[in-house]
C-alpha atoms as a PDB file:
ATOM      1  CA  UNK A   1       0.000   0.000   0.000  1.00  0.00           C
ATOM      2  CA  UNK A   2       1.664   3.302  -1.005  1.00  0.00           C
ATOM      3  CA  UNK A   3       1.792   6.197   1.465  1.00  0.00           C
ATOM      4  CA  UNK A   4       1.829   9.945   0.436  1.00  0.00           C
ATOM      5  CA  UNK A   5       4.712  11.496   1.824  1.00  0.00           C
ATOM      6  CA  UNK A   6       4.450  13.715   4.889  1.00  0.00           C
ATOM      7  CA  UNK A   7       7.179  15.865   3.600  1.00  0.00           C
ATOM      8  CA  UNK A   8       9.544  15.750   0.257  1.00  0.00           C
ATOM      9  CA  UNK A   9      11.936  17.691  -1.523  1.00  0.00           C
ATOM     10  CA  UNK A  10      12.602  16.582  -5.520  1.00  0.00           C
ATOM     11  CA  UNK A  11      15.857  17.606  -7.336  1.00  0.00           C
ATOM     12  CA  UNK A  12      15.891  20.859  -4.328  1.00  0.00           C
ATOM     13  CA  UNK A  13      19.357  22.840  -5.064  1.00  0.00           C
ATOM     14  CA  UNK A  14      20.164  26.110  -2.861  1.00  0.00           C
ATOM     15  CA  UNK A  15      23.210  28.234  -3.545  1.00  0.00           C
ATOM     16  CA  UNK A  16      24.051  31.119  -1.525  1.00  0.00           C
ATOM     17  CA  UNK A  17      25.821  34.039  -2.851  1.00  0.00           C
ATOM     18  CA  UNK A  18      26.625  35.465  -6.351  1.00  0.00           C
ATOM     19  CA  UNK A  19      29.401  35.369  -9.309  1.00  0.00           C
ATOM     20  CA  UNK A  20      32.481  33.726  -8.554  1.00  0.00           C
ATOM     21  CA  UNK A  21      31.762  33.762  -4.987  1.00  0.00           C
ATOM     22  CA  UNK A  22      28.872  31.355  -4.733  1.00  0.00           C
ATOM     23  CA  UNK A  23      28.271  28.360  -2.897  1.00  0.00           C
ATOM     24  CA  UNK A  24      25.984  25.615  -3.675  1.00  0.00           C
ATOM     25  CA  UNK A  25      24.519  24.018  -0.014  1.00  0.00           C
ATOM     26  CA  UNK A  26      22.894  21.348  -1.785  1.00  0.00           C
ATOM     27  CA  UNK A  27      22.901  19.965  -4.966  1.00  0.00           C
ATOM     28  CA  UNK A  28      20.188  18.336  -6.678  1.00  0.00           C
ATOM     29  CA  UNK A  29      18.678  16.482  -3.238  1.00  0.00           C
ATOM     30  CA  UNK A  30      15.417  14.276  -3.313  1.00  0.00           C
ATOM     31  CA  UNK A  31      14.148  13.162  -0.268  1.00  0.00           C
ATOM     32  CA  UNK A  32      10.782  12.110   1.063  1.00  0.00           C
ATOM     33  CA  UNK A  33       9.790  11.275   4.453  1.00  0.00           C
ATOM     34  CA  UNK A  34       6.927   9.433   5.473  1.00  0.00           C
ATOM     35  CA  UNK A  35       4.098  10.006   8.542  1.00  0.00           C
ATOM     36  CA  UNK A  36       5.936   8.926  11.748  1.00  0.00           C
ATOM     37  CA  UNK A  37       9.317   7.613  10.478  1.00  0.00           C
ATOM     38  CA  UNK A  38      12.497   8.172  11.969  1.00  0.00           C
ATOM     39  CA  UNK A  39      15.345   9.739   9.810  1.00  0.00           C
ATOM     40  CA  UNK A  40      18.793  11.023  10.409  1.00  0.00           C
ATOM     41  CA  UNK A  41      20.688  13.078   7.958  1.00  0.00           C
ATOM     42  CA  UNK A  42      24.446  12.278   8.206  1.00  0.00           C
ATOM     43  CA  UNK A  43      26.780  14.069   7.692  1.00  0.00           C
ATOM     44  CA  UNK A  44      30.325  16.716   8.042  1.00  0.00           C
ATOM     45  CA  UNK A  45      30.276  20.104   9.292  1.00  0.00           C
ATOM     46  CA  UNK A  46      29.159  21.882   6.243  1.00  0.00           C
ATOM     47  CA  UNK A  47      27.408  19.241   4.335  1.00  0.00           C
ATOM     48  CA  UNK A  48      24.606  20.621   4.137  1.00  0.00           C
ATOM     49  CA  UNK A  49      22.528  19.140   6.505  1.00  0.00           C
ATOM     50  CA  UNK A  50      21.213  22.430   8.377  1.00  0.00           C
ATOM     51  CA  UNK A  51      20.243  23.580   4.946  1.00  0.00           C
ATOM     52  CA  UNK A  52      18.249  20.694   4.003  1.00  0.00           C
ATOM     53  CA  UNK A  53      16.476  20.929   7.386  1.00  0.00           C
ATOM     54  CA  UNK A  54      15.635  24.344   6.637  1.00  0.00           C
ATOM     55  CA  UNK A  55      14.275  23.674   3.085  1.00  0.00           C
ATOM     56  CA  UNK A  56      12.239  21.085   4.504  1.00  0.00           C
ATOM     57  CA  UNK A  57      10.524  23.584   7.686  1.00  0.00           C
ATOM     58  CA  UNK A  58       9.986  26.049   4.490  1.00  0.00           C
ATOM     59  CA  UNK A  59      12.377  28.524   6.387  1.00  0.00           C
ATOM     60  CA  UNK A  60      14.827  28.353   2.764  1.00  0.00           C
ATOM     61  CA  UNK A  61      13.477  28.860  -0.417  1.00  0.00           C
ATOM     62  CA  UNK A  62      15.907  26.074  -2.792  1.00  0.00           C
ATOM     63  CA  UNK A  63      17.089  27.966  -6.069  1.00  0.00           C
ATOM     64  CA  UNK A  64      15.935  25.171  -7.719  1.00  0.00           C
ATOM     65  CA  UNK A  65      13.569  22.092  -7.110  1.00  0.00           C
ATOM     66  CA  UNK A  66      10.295  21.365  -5.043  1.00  0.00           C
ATOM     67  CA  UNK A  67       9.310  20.873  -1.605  1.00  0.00           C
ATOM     68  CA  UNK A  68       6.416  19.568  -1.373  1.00  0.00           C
ATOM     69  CA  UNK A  69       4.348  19.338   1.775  1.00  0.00           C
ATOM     70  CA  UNK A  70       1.627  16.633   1.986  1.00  0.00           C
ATOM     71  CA  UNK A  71       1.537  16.037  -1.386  1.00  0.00           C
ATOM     72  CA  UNK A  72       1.425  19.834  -2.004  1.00  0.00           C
ATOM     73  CA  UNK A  73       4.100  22.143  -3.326  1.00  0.00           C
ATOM     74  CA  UNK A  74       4.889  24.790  -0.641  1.00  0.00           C
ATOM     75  CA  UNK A  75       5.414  27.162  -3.538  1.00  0.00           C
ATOM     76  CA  UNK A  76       1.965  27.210  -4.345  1.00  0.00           C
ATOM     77  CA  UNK A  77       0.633  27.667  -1.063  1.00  0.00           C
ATOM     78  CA  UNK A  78      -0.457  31.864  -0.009  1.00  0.00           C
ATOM     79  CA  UNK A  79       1.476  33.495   2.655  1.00  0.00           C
ATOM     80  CA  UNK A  80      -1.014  31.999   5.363  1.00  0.00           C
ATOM     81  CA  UNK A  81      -1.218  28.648   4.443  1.00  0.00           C
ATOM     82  CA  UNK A  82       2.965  28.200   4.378  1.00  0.00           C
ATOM     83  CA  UNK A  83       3.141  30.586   7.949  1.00  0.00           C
ATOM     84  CA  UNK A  84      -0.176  27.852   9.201  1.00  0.00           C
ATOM     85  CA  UNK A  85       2.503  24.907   8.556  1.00  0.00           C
ATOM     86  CA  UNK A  86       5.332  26.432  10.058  1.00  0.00           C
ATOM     87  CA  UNK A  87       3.294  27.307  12.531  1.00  0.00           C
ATOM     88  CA  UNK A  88       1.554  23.973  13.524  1.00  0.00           C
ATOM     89  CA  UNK A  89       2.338  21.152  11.251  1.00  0.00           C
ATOM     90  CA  UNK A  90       6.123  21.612  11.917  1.00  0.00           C
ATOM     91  CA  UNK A  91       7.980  22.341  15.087  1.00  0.00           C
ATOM     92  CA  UNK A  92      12.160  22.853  15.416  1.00  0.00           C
ATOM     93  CA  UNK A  93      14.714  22.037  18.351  1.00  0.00           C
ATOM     94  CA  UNK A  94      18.051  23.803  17.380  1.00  0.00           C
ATOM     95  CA  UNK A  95      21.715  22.837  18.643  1.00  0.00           C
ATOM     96  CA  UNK A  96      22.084  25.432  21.235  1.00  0.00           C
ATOM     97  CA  UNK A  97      18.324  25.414  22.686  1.00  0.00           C
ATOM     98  CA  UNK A  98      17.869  28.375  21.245  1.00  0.00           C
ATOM     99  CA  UNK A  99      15.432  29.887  24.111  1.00  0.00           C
ATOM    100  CA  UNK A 100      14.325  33.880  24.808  1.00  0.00           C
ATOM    101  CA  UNK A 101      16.732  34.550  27.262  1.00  0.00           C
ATOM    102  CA  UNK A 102      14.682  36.836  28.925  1.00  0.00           C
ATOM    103  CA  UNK A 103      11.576  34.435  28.828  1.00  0.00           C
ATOM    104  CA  UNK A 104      11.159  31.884  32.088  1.00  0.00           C
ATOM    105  CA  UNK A 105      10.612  27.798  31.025  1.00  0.00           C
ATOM    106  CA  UNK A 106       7.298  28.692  31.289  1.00  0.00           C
ATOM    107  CA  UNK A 107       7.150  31.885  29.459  1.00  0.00           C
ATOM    108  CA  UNK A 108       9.313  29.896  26.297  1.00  0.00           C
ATOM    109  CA  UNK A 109       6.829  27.266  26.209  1.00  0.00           C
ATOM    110  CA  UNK A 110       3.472  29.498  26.559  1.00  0.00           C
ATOM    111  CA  UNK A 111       4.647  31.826  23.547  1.00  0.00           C
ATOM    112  CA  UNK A 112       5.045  28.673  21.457  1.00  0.00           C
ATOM    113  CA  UNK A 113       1.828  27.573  22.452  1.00  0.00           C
ATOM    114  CA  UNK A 114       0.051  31.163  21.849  1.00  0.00           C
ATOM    115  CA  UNK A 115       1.645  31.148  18.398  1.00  0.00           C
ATOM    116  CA  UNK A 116       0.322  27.680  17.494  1.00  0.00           C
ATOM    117  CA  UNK A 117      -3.285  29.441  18.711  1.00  0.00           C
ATOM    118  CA  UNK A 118      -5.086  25.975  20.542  1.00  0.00           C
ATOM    119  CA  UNK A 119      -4.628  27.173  23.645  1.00  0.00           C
ATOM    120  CA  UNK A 120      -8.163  25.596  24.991  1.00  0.00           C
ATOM    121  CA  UNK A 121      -6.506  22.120  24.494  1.00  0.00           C
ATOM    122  CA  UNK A 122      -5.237  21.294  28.021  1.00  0.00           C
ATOM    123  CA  UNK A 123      -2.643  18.964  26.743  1.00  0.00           C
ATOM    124  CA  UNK A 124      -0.859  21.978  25.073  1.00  0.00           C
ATOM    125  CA  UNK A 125      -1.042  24.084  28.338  1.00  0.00           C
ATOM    126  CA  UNK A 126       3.074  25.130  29.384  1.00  0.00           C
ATOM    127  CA  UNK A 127       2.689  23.208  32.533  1.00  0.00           C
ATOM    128  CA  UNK A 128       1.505  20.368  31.104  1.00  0.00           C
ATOM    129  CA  UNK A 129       4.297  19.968  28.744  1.00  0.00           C
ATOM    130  CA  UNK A 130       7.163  20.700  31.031  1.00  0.00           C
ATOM    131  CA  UNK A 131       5.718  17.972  33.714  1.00  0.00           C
ATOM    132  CA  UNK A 132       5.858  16.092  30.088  1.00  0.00           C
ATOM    133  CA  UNK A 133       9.798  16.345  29.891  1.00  0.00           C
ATOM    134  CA  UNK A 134      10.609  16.265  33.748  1.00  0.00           C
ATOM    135  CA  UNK A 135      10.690  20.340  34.552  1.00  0.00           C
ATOM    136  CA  UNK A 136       7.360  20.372  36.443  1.00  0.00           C
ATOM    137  CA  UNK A 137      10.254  22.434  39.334  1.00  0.00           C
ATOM    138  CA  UNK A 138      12.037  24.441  36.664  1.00  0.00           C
ATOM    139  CA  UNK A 139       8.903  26.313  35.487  1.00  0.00           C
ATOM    140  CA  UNK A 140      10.153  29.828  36.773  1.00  0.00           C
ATOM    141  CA  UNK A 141      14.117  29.502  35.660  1.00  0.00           C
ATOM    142  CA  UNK A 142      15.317  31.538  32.922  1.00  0.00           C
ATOM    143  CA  UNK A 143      17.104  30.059  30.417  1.00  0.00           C
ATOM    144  CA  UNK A 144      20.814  31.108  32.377  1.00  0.00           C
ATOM    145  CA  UNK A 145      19.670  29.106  35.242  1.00  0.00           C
ATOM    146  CA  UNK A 146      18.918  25.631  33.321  1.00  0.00           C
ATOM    147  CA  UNK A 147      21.635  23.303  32.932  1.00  0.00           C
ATOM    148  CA  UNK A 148      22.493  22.549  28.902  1.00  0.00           C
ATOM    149  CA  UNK A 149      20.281  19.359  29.205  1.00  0.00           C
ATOM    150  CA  UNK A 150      16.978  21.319  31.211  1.00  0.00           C
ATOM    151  CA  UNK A 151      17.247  23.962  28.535  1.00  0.00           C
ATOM    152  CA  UNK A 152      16.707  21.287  25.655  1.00  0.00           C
ATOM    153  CA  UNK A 153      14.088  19.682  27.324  1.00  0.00           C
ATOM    154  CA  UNK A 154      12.229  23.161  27.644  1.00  0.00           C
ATOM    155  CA  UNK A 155      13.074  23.483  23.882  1.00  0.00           C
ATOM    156  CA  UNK A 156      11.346  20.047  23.249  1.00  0.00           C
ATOM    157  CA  UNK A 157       8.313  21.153  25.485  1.00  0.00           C
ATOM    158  CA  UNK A 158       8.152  24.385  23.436  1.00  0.00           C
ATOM    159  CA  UNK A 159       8.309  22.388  20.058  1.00  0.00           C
ATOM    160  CA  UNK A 160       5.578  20.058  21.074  1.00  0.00           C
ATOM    161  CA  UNK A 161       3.181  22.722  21.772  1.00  0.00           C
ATOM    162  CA  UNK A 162       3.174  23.090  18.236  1.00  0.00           C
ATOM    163  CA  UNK A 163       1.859  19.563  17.825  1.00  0.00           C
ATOM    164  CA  UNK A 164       3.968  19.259  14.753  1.00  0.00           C
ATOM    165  CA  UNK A 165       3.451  16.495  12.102  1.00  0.00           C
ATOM    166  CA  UNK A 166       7.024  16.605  11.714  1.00  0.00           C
ATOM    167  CA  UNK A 167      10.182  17.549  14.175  1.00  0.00           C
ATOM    168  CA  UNK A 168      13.471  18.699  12.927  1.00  0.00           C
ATOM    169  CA  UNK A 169      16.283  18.671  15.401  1.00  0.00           C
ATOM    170  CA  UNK A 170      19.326  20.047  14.019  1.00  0.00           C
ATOM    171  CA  UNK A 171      22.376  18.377  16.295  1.00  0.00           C
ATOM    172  CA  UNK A 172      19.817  18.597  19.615  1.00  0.00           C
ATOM    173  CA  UNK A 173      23.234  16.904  21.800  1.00  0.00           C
ATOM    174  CA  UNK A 174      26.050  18.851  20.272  1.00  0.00           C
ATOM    175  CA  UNK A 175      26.623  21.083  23.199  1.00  0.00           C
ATOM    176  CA  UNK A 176      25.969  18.340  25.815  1.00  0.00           C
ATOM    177  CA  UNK A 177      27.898  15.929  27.393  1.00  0.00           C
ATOM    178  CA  UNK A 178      27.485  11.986  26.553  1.00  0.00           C
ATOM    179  CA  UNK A 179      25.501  11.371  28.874  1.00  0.00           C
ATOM    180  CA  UNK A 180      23.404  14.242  29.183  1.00  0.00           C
ATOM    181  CA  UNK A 181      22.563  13.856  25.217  1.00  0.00           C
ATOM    182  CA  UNK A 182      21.763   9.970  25.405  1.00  0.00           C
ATOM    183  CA  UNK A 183      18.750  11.081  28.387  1.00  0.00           C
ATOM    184  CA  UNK A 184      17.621  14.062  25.501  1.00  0.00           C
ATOM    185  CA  UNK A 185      17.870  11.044  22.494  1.00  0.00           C
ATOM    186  CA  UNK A 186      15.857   9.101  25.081  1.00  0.00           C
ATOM    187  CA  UNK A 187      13.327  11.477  25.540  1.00  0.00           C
ATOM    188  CA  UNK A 188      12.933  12.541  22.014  1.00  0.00           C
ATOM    189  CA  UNK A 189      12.328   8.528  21.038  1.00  0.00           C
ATOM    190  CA  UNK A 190      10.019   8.173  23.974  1.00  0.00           C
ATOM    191  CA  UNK A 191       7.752  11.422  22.732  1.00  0.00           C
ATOM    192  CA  UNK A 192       8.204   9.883  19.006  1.00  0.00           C
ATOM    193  CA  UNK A 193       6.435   6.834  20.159  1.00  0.00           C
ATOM    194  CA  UNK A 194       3.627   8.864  22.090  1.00  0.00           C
ATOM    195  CA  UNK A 195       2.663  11.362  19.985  1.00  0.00           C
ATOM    196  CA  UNK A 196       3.445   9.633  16.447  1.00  0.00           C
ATOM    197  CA  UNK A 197       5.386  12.532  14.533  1.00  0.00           C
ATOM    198  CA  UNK A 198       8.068  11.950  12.571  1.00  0.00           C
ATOM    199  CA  UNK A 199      11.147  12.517  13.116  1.00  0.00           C
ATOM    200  CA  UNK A 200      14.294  13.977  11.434  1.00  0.00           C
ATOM    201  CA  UNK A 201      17.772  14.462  13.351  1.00  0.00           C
ATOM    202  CA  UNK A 202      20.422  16.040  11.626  1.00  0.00           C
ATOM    203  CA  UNK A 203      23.756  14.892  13.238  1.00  0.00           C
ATOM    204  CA  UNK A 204      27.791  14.253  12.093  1.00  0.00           C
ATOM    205  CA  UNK A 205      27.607  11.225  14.782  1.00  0.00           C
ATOM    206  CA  UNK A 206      27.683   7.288  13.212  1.00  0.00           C
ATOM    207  CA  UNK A 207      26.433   6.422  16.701  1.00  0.00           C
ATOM    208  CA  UNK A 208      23.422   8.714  17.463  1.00  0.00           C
ATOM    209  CA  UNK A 209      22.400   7.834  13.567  1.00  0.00           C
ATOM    210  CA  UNK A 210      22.760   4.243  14.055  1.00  0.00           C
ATOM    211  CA  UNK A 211      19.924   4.320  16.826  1.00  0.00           C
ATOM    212  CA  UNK A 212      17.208   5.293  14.103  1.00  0.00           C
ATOM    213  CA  UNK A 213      15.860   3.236  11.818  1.00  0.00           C
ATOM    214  CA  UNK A 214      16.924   5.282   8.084  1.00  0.00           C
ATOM    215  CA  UNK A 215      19.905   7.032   8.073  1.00  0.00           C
ATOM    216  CA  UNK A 216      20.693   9.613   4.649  1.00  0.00           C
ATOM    217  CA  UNK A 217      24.169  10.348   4.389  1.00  0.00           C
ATOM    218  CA  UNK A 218      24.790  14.177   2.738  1.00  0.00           C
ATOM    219  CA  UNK A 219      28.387  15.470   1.204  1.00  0.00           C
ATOM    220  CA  UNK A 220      29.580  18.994  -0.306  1.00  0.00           C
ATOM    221  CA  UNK A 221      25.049  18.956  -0.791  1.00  0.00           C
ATOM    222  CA  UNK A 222      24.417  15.505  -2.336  1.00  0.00           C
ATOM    223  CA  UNK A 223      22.805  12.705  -1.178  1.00  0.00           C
ATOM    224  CA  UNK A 224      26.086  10.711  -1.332  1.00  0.00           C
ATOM    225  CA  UNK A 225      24.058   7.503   0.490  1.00  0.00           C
ATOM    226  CA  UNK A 226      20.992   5.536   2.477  1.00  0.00           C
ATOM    227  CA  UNK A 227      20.747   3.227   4.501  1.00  0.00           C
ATOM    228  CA  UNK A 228      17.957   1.208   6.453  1.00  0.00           C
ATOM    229  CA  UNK A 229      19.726   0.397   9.715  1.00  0.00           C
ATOM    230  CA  UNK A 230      16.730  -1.787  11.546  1.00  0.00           C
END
């Protein structure tokens, strides 16, 4: 039985810059990914994996090449129907956490819900979600009192009150210690399972990638290989 892609991109190029000074971040990439599947994109410093995240949340506009969003090219969707999937169909956790500073856990995690406008649905209310990823205590810390691995988790909380179809974590352990990133991998796989979104990690580590089930391996912006680890 075929399944319509969640998410795709088909023969997507994106080069920054002009004349002799530009770059090409990737290079002719296809890519689909399914409802609910787990993916890792593989790859250097530089690869272009960041970019191809990017293209996929709609936040990059490829040069050349679709992205297509449930069957539909983003390109032909109006200005409110591409801001309503960025919005609530797909949800980001960056490298760094990437919180308002000024913003308590709580605070971070009630804007996110606000923007994703379902507030009435208690399962999306701040508290909620941070009891959800073990910061039911932390609600009132700013973002300089969390430890690297509390301000992730407030990150995840603050991408699932989007409710995304689809969560793109762009190296969510690189600033944390080994064993502080396995308990955020953990997490993540355990919220995968409950809430059914997919999920695509973009990482330069063999190990974290060989936890998932599909690994795509990127170089200099191609899709150099794939592999079905399970």
């Amino acid at each position: 039985m075929n399944t319509e892609p969640l998410a795709a991109c088909r023969s997507v190029s994106v080069t920054y810059g002009t004349g002799t000074s530009q770059v090409k971040a990737l290079d002719g990439v296809s890519l689909a990914i399914d409802p609910s599947e787990q993916l890792t994109l593989l790859g250097r410093s530089g690869s272009g994996k960041t970019t191809l995240l990017h293209v996929l949340g709609g936040l990059v506009e490829p040069t050349s090449g679709t992205v297509e969003w449930q069957g539909e090219p983003l390109s032909s969707l109006d200005a409110a129907a591409r801001g309503a999937v960025r919005a609530r169909g797909i949800a980001y956790v960056f490298q760094g956490a990437n919180l308002l500073p000024y913003f308590t856990a709580f605070e971070n995690v009630a804007f996110a819900v606000r923007v994703g406008e379902d507030e009435a649905d208690p399962a999306l209310a701040p508290l909620a979600l941070l009891e959800l990823v073990g910061l039911a205590g932390k609600v009132d810390h700013l973002p300089a009192e969390l430890s690297g691995g509390e301000a992730q988790r407030v990150a995840i909380a603050r991408a699932l009150a989007q409710r995304p179809q689809l969560l793109l974590c762009d190296e969510p352990t690189g600033h944390l210690d080994s064993d502080t990133g396995e308990r955020v991998l953990d997490l993540i796989e355990a919220l995968q399972q409950e809430f059914g979104f997919a999920l695509v990690i973009a990482t330069h580590d063999t190990d974290l990638a060989a936890r998932f089930p599909r690994a795509v391996e990127l170089h200099d912006g191609r899709l150099v290989a794939e592999e079905a680890v399970a």
